[in-house]
C-alpha atoms as a PDB file:
ATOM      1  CA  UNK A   1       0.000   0.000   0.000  1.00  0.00           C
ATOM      2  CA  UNK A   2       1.627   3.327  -0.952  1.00  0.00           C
ATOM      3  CA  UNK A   3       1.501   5.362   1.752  1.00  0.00           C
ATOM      4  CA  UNK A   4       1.422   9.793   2.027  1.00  0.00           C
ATOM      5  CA  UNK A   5       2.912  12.178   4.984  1.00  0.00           C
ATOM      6  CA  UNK A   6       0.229  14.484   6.249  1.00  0.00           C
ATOM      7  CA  UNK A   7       1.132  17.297   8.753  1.00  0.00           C
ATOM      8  CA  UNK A   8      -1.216  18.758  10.344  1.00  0.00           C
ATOM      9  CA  UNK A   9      -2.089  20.995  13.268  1.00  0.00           C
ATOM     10  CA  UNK A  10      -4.441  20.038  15.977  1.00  0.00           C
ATOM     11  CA  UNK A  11      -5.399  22.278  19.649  1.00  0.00           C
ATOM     12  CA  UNK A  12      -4.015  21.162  22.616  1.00  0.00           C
ATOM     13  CA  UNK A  13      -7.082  19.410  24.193  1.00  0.00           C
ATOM     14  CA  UNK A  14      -7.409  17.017  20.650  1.00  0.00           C
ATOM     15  CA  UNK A  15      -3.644  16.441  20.938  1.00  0.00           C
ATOM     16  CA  UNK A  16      -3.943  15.023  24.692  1.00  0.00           C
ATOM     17  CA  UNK A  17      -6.817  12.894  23.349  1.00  0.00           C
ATOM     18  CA  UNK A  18      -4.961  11.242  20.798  1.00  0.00           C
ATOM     19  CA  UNK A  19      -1.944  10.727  23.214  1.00  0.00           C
ATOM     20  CA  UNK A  20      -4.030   9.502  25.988  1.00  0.00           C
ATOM     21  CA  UNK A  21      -5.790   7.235  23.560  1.00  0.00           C
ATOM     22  CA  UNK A  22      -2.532   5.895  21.660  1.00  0.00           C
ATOM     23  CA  UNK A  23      -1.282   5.009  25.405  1.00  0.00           C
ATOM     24  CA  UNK A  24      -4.738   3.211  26.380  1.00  0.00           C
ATOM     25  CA  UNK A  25      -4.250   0.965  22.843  1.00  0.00           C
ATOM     26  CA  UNK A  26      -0.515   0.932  23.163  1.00  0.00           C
ATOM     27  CA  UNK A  27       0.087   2.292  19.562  1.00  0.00           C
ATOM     28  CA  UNK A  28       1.689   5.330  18.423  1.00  0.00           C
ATOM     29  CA  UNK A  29      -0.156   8.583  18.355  1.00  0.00           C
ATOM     30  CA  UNK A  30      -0.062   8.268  14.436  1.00  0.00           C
ATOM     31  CA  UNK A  31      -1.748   4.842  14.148  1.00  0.00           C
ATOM     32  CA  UNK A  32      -4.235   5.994  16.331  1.00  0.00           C
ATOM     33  CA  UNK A  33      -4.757   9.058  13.915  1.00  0.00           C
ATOM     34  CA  UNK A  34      -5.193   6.672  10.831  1.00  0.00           C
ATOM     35  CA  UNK A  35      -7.410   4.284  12.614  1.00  0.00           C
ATOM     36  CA  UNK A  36      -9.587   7.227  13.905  1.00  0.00           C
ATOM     37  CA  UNK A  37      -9.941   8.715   9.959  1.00  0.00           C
ATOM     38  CA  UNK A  38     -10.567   4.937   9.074  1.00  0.00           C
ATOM     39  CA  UNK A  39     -13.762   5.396  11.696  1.00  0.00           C
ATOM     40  CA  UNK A  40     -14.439   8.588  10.630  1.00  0.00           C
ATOM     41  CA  UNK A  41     -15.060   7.723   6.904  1.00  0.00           C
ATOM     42  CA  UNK A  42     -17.216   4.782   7.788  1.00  0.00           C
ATOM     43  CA  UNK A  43     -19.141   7.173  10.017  1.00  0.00           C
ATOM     44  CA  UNK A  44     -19.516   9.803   7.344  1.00  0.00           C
ATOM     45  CA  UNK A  45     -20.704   6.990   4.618  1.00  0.00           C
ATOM     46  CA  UNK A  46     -23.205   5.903   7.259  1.00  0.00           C
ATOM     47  CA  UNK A  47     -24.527   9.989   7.794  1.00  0.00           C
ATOM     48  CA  UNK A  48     -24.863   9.964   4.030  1.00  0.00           C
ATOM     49  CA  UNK A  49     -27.095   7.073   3.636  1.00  0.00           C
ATOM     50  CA  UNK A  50     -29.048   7.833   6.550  1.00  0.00           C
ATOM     51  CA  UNK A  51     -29.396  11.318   4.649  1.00  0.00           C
ATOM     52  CA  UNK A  52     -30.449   9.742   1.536  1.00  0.00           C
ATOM     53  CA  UNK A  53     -27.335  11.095  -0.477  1.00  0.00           C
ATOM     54  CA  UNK A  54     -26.256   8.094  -1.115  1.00  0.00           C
ATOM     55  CA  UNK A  55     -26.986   4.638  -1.433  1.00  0.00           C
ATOM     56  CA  UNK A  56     -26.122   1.724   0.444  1.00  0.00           C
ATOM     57  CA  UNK A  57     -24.176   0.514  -2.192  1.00  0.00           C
ATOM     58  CA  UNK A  58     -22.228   3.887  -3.273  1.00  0.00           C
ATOM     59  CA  UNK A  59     -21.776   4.315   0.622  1.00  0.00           C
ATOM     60  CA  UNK A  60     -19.580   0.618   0.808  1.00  0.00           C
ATOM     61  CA  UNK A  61     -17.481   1.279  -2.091  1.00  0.00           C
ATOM     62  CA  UNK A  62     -13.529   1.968  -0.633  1.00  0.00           C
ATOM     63  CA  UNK A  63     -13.562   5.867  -2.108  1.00  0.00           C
ATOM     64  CA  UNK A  64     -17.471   6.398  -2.171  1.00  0.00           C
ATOM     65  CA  UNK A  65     -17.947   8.999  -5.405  1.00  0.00           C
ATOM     66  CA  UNK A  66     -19.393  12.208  -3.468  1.00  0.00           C
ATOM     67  CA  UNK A  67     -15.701  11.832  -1.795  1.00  0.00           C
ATOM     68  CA  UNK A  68     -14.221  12.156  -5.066  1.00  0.00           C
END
């Protein structure tokens, strides 16, 4: 899997979050980053079908096409 660096800046309460989580699963803060987008794009698939923007079956595809 070809992978990209992303920097990005974050407030201080989100960045204790992430280090207190990354601690609790005993991963690095930036695993914990990639598994939270990971959530985050199932979670925003699931808001668009419950919206009726897309289907079930657009929602499930890896890169859904109102992402691209």
């Amino acid at each position: 899997m070809a992978t990209k660096t992303l920097s990005i800046r974050i407030d201080n309460d989100n960045y204790k979050f992430l280090s207190s989580l990354a601690r609790e699963e005993k991963e690095d803060v930036s695993k914990t980053v990639r598994e939270l987008v990971d959530l985050g794009r199932v979670m925003f698939a699931i808001e668009k079908y419950i919206k009726s923007e897309a289907s079930i079956e657009r929602a499930a595809l890896p890169t859904p096409s109102f992402c691209r």
